[in-house]
C-alpha atoms as a PDB file:
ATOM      1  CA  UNK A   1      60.167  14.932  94.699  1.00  0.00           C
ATOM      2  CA  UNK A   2      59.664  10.970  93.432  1.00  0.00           C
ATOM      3  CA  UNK A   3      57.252   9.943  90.878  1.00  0.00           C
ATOM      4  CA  UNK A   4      57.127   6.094  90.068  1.00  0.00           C
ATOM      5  CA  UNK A   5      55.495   4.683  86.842  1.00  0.00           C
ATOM      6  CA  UNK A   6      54.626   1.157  86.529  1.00  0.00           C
ATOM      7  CA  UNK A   7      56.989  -0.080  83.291  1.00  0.00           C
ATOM      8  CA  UNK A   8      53.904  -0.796  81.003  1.00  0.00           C
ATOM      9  CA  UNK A   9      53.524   2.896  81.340  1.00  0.00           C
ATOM     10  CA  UNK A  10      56.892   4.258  81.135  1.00  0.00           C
ATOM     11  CA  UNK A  11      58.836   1.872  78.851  1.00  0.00           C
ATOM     12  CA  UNK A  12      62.141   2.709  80.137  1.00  0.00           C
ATOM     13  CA  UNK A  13      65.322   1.743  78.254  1.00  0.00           C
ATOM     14  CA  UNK A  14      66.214  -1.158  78.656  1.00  0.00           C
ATOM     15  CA  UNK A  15      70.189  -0.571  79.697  1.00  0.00           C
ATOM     16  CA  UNK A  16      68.865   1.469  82.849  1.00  0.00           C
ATOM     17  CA  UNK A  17      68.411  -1.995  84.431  1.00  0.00           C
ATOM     18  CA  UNK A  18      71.694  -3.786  85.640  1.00  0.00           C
ATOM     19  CA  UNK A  19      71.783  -7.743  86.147  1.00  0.00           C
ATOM     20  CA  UNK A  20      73.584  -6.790  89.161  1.00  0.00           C
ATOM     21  CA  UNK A  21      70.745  -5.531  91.000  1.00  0.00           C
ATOM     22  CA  UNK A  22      69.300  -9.203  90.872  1.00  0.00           C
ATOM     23  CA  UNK A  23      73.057 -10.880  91.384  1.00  0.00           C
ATOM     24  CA  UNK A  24      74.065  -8.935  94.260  1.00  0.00           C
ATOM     25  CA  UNK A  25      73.208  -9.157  97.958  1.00  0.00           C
ATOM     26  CA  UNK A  26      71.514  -5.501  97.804  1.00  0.00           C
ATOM     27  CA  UNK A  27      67.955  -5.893  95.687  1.00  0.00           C
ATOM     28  CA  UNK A  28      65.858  -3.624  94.589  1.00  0.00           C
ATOM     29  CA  UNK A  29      62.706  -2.925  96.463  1.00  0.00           C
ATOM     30  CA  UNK A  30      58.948  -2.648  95.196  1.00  0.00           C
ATOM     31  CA  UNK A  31      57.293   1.002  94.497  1.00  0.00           C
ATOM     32  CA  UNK A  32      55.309   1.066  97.431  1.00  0.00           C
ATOM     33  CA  UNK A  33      58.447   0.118  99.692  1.00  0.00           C
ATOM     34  CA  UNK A  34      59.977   3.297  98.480  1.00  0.00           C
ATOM     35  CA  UNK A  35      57.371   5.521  98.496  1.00  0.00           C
ATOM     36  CA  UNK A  36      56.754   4.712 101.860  1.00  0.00           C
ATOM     37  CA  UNK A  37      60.210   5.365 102.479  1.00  0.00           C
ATOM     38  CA  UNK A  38      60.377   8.269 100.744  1.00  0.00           C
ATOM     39  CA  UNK A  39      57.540  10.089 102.791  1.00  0.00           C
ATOM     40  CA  UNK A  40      58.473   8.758 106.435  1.00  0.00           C
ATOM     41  CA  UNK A  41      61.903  10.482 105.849  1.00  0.00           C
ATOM     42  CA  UNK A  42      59.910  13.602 105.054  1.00  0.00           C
ATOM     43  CA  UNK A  43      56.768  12.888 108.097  1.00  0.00           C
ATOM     44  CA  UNK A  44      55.560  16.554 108.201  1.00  0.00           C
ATOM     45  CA  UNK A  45      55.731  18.357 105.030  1.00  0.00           C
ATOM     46  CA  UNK A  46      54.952  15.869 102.409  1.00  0.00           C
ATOM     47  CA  UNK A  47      52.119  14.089 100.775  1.00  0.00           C
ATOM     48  CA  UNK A  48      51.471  11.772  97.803  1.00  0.00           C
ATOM     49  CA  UNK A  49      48.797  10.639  95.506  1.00  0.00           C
ATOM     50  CA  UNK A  50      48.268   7.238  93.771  1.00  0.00           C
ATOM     51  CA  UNK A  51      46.390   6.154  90.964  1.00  0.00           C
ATOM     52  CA  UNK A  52      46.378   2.669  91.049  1.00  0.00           C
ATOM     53  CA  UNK A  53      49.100   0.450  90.137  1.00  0.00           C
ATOM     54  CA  UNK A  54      49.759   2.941  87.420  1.00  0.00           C
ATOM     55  CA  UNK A  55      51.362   5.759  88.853  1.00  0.00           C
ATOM     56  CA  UNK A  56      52.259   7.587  92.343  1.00  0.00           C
ATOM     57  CA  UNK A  57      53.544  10.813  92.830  1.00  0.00           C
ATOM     58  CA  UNK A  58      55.623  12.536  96.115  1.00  0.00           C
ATOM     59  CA  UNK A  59      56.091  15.981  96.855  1.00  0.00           C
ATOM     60  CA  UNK A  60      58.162  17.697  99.475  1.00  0.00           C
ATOM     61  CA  UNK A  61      56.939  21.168 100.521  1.00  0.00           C
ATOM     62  CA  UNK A  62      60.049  23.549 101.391  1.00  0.00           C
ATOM     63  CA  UNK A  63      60.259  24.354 104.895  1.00  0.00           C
ATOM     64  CA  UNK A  64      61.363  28.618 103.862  1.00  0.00           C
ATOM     65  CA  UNK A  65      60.280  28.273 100.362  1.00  0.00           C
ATOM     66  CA  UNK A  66      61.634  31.993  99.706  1.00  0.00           C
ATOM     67  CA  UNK A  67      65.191  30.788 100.966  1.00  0.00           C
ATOM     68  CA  UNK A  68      65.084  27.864  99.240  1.00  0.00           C
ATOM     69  CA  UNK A  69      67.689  27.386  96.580  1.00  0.00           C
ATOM     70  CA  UNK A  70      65.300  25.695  94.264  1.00  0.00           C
ATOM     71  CA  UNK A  71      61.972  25.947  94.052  1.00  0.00           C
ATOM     72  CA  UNK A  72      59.739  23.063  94.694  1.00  0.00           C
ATOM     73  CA  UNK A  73      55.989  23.261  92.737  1.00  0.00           C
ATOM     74  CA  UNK A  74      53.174  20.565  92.032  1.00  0.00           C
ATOM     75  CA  UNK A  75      50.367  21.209  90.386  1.00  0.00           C
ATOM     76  CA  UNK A  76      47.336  19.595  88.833  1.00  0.00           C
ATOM     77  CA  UNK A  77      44.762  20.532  86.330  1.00  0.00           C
ATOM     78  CA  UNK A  78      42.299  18.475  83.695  1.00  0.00           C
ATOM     79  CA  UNK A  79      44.067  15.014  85.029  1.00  0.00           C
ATOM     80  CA  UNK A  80      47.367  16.259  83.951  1.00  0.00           C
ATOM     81  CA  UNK A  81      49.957  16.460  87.166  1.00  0.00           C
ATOM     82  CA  UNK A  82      53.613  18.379  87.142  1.00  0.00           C
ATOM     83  CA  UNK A  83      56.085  17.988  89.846  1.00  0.00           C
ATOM     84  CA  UNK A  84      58.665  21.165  88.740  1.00  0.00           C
ATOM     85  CA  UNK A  85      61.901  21.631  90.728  1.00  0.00           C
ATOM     86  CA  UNK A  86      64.234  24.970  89.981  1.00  0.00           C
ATOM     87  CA  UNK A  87      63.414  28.011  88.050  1.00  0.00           C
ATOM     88  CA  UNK A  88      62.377  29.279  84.565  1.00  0.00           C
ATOM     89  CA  UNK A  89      64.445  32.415  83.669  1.00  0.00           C
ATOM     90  CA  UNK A  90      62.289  33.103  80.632  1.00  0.00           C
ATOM     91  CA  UNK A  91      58.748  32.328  82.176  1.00  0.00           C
ATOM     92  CA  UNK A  92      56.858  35.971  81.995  1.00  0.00           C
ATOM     93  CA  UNK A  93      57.946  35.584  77.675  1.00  0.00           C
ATOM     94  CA  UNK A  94      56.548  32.131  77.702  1.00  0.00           C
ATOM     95  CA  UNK A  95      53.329  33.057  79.882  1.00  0.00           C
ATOM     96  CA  UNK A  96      53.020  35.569  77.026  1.00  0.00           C
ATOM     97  CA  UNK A  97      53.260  33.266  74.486  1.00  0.00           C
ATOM     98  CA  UNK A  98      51.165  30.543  75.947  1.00  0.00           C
ATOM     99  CA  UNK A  99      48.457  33.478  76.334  1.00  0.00           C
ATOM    100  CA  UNK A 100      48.575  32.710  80.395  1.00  0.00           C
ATOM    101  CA  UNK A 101      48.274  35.265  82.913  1.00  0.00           C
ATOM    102  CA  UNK A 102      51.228  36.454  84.636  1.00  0.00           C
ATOM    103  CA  UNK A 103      50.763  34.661  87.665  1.00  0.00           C
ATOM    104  CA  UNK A 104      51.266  31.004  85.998  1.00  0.00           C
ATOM    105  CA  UNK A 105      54.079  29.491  87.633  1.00  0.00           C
ATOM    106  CA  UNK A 106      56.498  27.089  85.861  1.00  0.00           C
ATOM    107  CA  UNK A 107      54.538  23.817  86.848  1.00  0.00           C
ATOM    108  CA  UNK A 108      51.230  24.800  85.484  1.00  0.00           C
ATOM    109  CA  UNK A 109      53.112  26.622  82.276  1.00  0.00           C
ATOM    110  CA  UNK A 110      54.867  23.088  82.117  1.00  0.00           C
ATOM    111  CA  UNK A 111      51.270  21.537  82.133  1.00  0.00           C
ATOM    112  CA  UNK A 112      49.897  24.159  79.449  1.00  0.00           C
ATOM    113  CA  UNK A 113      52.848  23.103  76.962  1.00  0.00           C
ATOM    114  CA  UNK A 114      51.803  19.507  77.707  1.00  0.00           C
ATOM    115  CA  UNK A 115      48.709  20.136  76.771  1.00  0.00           C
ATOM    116  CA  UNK A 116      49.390  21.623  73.329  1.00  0.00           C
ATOM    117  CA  UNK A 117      52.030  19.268  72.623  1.00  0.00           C
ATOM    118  CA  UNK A 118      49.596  16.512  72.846  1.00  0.00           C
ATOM    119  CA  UNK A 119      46.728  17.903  71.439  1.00  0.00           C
ATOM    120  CA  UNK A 120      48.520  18.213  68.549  1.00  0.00           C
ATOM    121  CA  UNK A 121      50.614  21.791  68.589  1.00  0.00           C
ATOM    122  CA  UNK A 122      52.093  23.509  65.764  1.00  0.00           C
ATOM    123  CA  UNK A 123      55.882  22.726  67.268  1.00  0.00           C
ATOM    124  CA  UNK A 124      57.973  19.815  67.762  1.00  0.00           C
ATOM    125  CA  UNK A 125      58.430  18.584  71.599  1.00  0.00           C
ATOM    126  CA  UNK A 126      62.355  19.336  71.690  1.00  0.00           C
ATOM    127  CA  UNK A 127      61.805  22.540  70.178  1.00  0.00           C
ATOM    128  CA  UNK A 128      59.194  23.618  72.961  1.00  0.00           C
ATOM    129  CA  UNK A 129      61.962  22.032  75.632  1.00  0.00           C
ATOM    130  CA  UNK A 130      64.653  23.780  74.153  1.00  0.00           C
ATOM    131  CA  UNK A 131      63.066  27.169  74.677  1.00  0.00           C
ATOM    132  CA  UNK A 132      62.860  26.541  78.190  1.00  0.00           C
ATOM    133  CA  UNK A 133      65.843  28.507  80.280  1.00  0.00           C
ATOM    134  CA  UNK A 134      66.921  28.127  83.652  1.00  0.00           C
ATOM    135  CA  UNK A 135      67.905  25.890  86.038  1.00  0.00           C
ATOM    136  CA  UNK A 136      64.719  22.860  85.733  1.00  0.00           C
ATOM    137  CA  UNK A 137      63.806  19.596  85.941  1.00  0.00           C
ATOM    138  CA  UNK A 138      59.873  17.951  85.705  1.00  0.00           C
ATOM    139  CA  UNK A 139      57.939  15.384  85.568  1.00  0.00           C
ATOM    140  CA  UNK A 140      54.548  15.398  84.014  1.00  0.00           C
ATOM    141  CA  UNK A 141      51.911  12.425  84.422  1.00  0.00           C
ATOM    142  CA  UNK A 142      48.696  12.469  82.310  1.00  0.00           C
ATOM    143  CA  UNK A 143      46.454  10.139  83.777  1.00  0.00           C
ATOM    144  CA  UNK A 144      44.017  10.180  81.264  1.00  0.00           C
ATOM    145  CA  UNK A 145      46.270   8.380  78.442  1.00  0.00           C
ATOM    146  CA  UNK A 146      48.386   6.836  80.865  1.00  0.00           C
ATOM    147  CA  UNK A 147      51.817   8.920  79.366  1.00  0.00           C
ATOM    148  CA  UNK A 148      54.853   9.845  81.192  1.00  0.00           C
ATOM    149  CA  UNK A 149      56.750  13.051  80.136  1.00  0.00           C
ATOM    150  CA  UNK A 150      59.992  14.138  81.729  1.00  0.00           C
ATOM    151  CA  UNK A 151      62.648  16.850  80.937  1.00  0.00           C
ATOM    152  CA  UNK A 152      66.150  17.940  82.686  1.00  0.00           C
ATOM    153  CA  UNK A 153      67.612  21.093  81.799  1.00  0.00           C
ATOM    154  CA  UNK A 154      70.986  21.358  80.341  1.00  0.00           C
ATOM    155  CA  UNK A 155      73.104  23.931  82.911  1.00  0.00           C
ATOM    156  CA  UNK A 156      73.359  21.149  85.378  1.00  0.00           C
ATOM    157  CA  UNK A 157      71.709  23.814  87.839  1.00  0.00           C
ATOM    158  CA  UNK A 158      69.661  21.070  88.925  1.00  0.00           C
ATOM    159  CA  UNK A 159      69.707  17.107  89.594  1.00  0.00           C
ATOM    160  CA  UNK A 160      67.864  14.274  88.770  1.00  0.00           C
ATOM    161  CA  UNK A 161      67.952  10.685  88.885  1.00  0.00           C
ATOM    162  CA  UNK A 162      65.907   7.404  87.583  1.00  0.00           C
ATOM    163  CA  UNK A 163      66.174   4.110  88.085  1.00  0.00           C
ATOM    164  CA  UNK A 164      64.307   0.697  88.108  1.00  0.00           C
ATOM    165  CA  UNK A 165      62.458  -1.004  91.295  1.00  0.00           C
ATOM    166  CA  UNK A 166      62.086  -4.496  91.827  1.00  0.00           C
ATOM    167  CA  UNK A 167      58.854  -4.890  89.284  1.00  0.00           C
ATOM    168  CA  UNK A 168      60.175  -2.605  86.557  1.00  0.00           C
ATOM    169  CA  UNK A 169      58.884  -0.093  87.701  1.00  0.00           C
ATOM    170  CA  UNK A 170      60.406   3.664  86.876  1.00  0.00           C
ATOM    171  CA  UNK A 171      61.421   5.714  89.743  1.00  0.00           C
ATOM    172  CA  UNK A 172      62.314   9.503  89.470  1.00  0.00           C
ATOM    173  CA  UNK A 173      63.911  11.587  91.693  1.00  0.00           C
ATOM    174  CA  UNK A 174      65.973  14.802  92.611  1.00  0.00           C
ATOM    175  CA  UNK A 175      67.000  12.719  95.888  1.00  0.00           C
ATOM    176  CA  UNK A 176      70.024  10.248  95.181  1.00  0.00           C
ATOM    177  CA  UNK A 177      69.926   8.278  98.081  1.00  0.00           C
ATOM    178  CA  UNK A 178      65.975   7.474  97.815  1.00  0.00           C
ATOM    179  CA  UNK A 179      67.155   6.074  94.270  1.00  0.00           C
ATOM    180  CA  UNK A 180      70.016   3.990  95.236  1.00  0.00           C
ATOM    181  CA  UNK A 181      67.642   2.361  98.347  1.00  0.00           C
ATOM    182  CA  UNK A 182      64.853   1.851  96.155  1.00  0.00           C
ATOM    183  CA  UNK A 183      66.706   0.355  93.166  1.00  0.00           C
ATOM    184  CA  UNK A 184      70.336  -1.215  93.992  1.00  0.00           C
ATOM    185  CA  UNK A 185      72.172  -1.141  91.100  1.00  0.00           C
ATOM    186  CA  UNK A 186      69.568  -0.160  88.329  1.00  0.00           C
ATOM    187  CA  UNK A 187      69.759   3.437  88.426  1.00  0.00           C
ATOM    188  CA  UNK A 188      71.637   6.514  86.713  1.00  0.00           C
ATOM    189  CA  UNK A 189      71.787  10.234  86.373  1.00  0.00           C
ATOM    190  CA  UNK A 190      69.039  11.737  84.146  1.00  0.00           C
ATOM    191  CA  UNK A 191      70.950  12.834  81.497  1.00  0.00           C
ATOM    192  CA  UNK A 192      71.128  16.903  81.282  1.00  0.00           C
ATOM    193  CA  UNK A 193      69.575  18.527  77.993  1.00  0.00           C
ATOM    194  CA  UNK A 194      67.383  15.245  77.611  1.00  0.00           C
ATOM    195  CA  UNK A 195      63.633  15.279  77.577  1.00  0.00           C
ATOM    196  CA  UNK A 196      61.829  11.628  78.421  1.00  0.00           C
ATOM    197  CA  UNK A 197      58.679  10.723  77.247  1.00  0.00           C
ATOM    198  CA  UNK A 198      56.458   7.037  77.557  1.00  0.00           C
ATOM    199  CA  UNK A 199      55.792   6.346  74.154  1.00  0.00           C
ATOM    200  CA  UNK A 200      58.647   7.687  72.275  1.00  0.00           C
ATOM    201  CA  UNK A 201      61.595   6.955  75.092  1.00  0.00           C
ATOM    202  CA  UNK A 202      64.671   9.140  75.596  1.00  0.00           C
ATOM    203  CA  UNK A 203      65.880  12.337  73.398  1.00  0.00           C
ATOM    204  CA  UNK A 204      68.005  14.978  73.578  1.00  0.00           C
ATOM    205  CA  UNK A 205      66.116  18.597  73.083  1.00  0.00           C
ATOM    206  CA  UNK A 206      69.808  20.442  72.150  1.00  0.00           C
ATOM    207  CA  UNK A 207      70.550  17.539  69.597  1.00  0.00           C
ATOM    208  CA  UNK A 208      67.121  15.987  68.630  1.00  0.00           C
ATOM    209  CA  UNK A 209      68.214  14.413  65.379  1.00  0.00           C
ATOM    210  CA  UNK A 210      71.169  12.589  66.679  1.00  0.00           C
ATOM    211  CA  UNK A 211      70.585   9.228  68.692  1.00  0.00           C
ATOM    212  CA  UNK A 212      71.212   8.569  72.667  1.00  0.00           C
ATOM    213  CA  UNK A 213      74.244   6.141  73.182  1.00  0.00           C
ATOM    214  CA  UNK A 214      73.905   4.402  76.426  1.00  0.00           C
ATOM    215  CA  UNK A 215      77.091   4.033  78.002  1.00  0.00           C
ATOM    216  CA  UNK A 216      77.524   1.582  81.336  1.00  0.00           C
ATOM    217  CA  UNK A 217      78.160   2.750  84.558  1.00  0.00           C
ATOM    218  CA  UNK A 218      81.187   0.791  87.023  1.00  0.00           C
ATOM    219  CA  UNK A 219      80.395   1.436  90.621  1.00  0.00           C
ATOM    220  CA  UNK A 220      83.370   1.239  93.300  1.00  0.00           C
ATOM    221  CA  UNK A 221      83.132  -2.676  93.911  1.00  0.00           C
ATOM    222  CA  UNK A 222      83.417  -3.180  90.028  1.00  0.00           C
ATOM    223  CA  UNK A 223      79.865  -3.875  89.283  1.00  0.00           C
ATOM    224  CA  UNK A 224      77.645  -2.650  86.366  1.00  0.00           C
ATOM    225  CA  UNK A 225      75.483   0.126  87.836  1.00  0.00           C
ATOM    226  CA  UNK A 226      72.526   1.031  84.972  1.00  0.00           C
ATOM    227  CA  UNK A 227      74.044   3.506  82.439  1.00  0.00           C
ATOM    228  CA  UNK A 228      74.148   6.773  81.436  1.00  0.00           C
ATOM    229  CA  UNK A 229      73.090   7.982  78.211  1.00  0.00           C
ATOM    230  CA  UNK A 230      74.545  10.531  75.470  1.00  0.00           C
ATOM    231  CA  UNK A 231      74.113  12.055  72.667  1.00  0.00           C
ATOM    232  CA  UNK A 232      75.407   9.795  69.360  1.00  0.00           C
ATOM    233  CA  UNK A 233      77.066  12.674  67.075  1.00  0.00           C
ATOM    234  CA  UNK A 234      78.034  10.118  64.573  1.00  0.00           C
ATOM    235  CA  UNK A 235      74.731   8.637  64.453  1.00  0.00           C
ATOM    236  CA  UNK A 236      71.254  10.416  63.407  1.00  0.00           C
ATOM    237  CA  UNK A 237      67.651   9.300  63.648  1.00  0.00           C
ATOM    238  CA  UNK A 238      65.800   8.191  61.103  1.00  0.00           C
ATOM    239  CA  UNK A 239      63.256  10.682  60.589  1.00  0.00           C
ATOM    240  CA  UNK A 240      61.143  12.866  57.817  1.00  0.00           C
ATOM    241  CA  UNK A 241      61.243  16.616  58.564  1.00  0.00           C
ATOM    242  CA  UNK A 242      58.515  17.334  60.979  1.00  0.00           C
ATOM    243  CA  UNK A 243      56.208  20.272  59.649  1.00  0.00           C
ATOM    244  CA  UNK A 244      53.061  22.088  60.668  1.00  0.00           C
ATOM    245  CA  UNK A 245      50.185  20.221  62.934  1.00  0.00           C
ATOM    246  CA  UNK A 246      52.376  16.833  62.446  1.00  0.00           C
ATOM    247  CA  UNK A 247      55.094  18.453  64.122  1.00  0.00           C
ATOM    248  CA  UNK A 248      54.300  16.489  67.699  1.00  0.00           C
ATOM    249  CA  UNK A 249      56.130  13.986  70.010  1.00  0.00           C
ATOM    250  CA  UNK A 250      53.594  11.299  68.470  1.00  0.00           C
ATOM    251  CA  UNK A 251      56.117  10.904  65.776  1.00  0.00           C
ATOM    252  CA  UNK A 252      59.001  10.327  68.047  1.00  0.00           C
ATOM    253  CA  UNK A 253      57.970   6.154  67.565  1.00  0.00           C
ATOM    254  CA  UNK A 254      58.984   6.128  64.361  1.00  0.00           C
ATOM    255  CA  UNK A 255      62.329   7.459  64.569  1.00  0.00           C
END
């Protein structure tokens, strides 16, 4: 899968891009470069959709999708779009708890919990993260208010990777090598147990009241290659204890 975000509607942080991506002889390319690149190596089973210079969005279908070792799903519903890779051990309880029908898979669960995060839900984002199990990673774009949402799980059960293109642009993706083409030196793991969002940047959903530390990455030839980030135990957020309706991601600004 690769989703790219133009940076006035991602925000990412600011360490992810490494002065050695404009330094070095290898630069990073523009979106479109690398979404075109992205579906020629994939010519028959992939597709995309764009919405202007704000977003884009690849998906790979699996050639034996019941041999698969992850799962690959995208789905789309009320302008909100989920590209879900791997597997949700718990998803029957959560249908339940959602009150969907048994047949919602993991994407359009993923877009249900989106929807009653933003509209104001009755738990905090990490918390509704946190109850997620199984191997996962997704991306969520609403492209109504323009917001980016993004989660990895923690078991390392499945990979992901961002980085930043020649415009600023974000660029997600499960495939390392389509990251490293698209943006030379500006790129890292997604940090595991971390959940991503536009507005309010990057947490972690096992440790959400403790700060992410960015810590840079040295490639082989000695250059700084974006960073990775972790969790801060020594240092906590500066936050009020989140109760009832105000209990949302919109107060992840202020921390």
């Amino acid at each position: 899968m690769l989703a790219i975000f133009h940076k006035a509607c991602a925000h990412p942080p600011e360490e992810l891009n490494s002065p050695a991506s404009h330094n070095g002889s290898k630069k990073p390319k523009l979106p479109e470069e690398t979404l075109t690149e992205f579906l020629s190596h994939h010519p028959h089973n992939s597709f995309s959709m764009g919405f202007g210079r704000a977003a884009a969005l690849a998906y790979v279908r699996p050639d034996q999708p019941f041999y698969s070792q992850h799962q690959r799903l995208f789905c789309g519903f009320d302008d909100i779009y989920c590209l879900f890779l791997g597997s949700l051990n718990n998803l029957c309880l959560l249908n339940k708890q959602y009150g969907l029908t048994k047949c919602t898979n993991e994407a359009m669960f993923v877009i249900e919990a989106y929807r009653t995060l933003r509209d104001r839900g009755p738990y905090p984002a990490d918390q509704v993260v946190k109850d997620l199990e199984g191997s996962f990673a997704f991306v969520v774009y609403d492209s109504k208010g323009g917001n980016v949402f993004a989660a990895l799980g923690s078991d390392g059960g499945v990979q992901l990777y961002w980085g930043i293109a020649a415009d600023g642009s974000v660029v997600i993706s499960d495939e390392l090598e389509v990251i490293k083409e698209g943006c030379a030196k500006s790129f890292a793991p997604f940090p595991k147990g971390c959940l991503f969002h536009s507005e309010g940047g990057l947490m972690s959903f096992e440790h959400p009241m403790n700060k992410m530390k960015p810590m840079p990455r040295i490639d082989s030839e000695g250059a700084m290659c974006g960073a990775t980030f972790n969790v801060d135990k020594y240092t906590r957020v500066n936050s009020i204890p989140r109760v009832g309706s105000e209990a949302d991601w919109t107060e992840w600004a202020s921390h």
